[in-house]
N, C-alpha and C. Protein backbone atom coordinates (compact mmCIF):
# COMPACT_ATOMS: atom_id res chain seq x y z
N UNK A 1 0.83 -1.18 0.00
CA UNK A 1 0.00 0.00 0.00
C UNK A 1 0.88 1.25 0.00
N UNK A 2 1.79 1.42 0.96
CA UNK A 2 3.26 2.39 0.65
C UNK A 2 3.65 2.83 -0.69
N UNK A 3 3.94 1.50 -1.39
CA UNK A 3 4.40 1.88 -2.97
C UNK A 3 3.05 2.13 -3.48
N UNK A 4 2.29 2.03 -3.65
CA UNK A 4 1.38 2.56 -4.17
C UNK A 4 0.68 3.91 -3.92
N UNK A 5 0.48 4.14 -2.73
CA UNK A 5 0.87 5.60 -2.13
C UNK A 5 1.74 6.68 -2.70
N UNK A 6 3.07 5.92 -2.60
CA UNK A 6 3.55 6.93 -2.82
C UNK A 6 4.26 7.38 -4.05
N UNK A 7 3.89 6.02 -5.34
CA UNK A 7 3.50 6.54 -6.83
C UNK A 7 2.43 7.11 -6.97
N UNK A 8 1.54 7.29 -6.18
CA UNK A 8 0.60 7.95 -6.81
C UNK A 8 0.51 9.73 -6.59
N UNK A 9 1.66 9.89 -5.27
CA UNK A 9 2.27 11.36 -4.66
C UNK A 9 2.82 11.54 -6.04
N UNK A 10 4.10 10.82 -6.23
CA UNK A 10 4.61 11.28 -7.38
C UNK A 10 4.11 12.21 -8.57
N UNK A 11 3.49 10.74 -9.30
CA UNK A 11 2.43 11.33 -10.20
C UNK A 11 1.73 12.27 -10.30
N UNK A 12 1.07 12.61 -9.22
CA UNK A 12 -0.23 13.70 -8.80
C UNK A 12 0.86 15.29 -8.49
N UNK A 13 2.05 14.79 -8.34
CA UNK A 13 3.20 16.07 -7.88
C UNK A 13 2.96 16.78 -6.55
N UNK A 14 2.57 15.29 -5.58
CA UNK A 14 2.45 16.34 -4.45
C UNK A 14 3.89 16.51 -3.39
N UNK A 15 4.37 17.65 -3.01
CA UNK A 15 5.77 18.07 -2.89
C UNK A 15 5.36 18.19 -1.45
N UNK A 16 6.51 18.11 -0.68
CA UNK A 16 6.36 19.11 0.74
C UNK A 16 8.19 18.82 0.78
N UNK A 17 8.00 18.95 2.34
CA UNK A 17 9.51 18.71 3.46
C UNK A 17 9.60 17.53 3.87
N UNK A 18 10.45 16.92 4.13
CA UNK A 18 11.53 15.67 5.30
C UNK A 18 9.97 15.49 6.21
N UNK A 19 10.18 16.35 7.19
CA UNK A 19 9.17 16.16 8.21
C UNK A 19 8.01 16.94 8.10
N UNK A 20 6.97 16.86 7.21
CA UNK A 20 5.87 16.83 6.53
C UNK A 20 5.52 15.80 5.76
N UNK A 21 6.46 14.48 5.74
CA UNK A 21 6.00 13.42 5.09
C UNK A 21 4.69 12.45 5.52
N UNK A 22 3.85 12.24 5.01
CA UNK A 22 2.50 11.59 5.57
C UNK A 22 1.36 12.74 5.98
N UNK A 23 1.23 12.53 7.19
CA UNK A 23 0.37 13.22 8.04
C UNK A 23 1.18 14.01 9.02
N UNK A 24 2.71 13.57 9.05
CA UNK A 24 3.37 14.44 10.30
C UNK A 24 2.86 14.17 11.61
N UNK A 25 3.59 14.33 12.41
CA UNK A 25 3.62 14.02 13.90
C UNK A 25 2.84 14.47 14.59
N UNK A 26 1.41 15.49 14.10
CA UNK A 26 0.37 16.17 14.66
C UNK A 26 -0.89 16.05 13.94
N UNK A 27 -0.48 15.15 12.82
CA UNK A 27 -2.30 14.34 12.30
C UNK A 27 -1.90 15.40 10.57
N UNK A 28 -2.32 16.20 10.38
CA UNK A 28 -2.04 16.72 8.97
C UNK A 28 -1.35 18.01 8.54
N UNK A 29 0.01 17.57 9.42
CA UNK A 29 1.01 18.24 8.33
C UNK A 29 1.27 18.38 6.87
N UNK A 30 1.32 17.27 6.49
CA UNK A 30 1.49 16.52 4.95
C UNK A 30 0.54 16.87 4.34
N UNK A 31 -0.65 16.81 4.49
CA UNK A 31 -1.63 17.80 3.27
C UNK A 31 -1.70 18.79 3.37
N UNK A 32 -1.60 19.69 4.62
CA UNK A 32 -1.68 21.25 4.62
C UNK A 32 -0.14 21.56 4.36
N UNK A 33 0.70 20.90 4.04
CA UNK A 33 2.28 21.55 4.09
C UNK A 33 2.08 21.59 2.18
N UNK A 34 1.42 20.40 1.47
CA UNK A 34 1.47 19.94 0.68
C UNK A 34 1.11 20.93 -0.47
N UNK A 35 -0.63 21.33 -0.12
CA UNK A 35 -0.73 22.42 -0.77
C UNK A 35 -0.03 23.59 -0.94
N UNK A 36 0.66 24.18 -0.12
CA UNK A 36 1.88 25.37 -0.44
C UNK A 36 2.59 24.96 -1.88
N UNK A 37 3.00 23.56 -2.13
CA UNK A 37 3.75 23.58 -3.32
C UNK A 37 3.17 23.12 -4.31
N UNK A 38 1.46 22.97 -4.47
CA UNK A 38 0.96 22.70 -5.52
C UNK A 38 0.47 23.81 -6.49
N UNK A 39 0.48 23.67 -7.86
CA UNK A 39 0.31 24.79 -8.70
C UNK A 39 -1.01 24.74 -9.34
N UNK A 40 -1.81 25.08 -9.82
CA UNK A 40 -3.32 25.13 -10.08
C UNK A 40 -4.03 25.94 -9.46
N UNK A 41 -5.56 25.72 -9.38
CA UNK A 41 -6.50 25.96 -9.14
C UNK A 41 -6.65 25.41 -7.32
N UNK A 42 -7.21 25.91 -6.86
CA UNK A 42 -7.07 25.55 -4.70
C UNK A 42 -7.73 23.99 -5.04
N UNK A 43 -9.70 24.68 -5.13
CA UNK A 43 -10.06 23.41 -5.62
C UNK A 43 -9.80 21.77 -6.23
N UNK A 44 -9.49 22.01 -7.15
CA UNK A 44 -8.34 20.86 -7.69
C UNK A 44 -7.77 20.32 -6.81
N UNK A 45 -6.11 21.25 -6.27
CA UNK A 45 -5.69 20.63 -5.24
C UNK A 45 -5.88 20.01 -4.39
N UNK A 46 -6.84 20.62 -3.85
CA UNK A 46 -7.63 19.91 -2.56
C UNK A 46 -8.27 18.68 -2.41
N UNK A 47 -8.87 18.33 -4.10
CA UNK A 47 -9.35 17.07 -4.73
C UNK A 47 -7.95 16.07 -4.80
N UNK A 48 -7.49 16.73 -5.27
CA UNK A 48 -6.31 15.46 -5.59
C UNK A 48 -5.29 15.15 -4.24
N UNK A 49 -5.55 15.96 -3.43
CA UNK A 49 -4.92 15.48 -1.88
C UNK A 49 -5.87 14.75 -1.16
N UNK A 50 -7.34 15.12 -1.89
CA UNK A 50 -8.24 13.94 -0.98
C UNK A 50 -8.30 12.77 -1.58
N UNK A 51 -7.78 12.67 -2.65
CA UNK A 51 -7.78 11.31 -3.45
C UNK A 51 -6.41 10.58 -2.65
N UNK A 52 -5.16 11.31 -2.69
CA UNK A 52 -3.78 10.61 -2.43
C UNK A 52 -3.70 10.45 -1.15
N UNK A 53 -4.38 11.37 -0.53
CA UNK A 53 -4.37 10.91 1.23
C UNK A 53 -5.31 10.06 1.66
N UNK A 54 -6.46 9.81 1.17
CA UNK A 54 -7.65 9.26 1.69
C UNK A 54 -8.33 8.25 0.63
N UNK A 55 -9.12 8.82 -0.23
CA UNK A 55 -9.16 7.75 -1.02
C UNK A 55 -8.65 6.26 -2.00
N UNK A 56 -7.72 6.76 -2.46
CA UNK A 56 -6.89 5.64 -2.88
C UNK A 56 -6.07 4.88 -1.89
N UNK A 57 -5.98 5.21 -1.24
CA UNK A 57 -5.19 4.69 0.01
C UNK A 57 -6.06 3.66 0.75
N UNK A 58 -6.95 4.07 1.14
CA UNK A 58 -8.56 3.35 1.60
C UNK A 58 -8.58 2.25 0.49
N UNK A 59 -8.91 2.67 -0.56
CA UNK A 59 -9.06 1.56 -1.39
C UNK A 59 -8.42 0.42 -1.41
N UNK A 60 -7.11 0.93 -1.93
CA UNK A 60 -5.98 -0.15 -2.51
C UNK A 60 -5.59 -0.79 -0.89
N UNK A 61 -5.27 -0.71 0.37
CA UNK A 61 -5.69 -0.98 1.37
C UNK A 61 -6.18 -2.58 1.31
N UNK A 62 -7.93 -2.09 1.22
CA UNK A 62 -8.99 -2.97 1.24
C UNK A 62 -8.41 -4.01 0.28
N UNK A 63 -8.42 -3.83 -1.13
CA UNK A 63 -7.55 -4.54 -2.22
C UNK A 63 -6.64 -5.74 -1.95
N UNK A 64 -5.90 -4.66 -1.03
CA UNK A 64 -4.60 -5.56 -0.86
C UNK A 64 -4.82 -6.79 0.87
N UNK A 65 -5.42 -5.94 1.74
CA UNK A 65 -6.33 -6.92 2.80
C UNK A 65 -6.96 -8.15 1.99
N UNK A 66 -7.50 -8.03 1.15
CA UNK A 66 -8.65 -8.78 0.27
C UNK A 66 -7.65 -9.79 -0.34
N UNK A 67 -6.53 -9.33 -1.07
CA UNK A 67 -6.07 -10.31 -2.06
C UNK A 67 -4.84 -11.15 -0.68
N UNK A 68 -4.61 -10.73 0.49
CA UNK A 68 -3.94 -11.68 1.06
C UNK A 68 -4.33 -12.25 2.14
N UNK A 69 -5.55 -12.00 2.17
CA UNK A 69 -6.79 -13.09 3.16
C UNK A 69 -6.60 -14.13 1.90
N UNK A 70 -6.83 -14.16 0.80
CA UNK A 70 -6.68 -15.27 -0.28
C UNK A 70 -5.86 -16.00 -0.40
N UNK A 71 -4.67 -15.31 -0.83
CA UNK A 71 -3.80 -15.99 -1.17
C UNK A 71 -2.74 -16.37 -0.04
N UNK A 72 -2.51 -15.81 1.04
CA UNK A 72 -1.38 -15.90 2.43
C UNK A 72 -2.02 -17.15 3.11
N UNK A 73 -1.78 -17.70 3.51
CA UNK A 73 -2.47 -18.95 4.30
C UNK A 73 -2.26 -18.46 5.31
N UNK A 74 -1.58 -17.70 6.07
CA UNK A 74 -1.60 -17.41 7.69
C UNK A 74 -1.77 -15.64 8.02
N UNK A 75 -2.03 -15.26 6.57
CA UNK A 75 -3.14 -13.75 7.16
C UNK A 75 -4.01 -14.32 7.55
N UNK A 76 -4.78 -14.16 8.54
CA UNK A 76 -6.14 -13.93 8.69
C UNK A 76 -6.52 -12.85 9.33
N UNK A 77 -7.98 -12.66 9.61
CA UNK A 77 -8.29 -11.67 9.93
C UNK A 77 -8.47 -11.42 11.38
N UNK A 78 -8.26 -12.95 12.47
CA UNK A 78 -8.30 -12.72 13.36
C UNK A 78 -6.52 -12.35 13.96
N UNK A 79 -5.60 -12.24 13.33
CA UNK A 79 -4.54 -11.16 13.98
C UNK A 79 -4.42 -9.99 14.40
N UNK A 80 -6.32 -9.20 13.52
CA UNK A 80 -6.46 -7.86 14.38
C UNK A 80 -6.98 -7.56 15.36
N UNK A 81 -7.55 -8.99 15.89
CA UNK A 81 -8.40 -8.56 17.21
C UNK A 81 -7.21 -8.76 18.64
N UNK A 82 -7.68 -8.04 19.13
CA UNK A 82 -6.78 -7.63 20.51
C UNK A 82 -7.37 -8.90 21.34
N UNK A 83 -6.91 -9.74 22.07
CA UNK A 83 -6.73 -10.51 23.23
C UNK A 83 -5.93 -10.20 24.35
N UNK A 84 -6.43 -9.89 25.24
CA UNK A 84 -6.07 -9.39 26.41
C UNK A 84 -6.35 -10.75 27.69
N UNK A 85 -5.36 -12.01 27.03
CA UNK A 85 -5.28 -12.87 27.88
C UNK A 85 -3.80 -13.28 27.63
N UNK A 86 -3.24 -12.76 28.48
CA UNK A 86 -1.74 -13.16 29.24
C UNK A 86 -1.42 -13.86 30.24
């Protein structure tokens, strides 16, 4: 999901800093740092940071959850539930 992420930053040309990468250490650095170096229309921008931060990410995600519940024999889905017996 990473590489895919973050071809799709590429592509889309979304730029920032070192430590503005992602969301940053306070939830959304990385899209509000992001827009400063995008060129266009605000609108637009704002679309295509909700696509690279949120939507496609969400997606391909699910995708990739989906295709290795299939094919992994020891993903499953119960590794996300918390057990709190020690």
């Amino acid at each position: 999901n990473g590489l895919i992420c973050g071809l799709l930053t590429y592509f889309v040309g979304i730029k920032g800093t070192p430590m503005s990468t992602g969301f940053g250490y306070t939830g959304f650095v990385g899209p509000a740092n992001a827009i400063k170096y995008m060129d266009g229309q605000f609108i637009v921008n704002v679309l295509l940071l909700l696509l690279a931060y949120f939507i496609i990410p969400l997606i391909s995600a699910y995708i990739i959850h989906t295709l290795c519940l299939k094919v992994l024999p020891k993903y499953q889905k119960n590794i996300f539930a918390f057990n709190n017996k020690a």
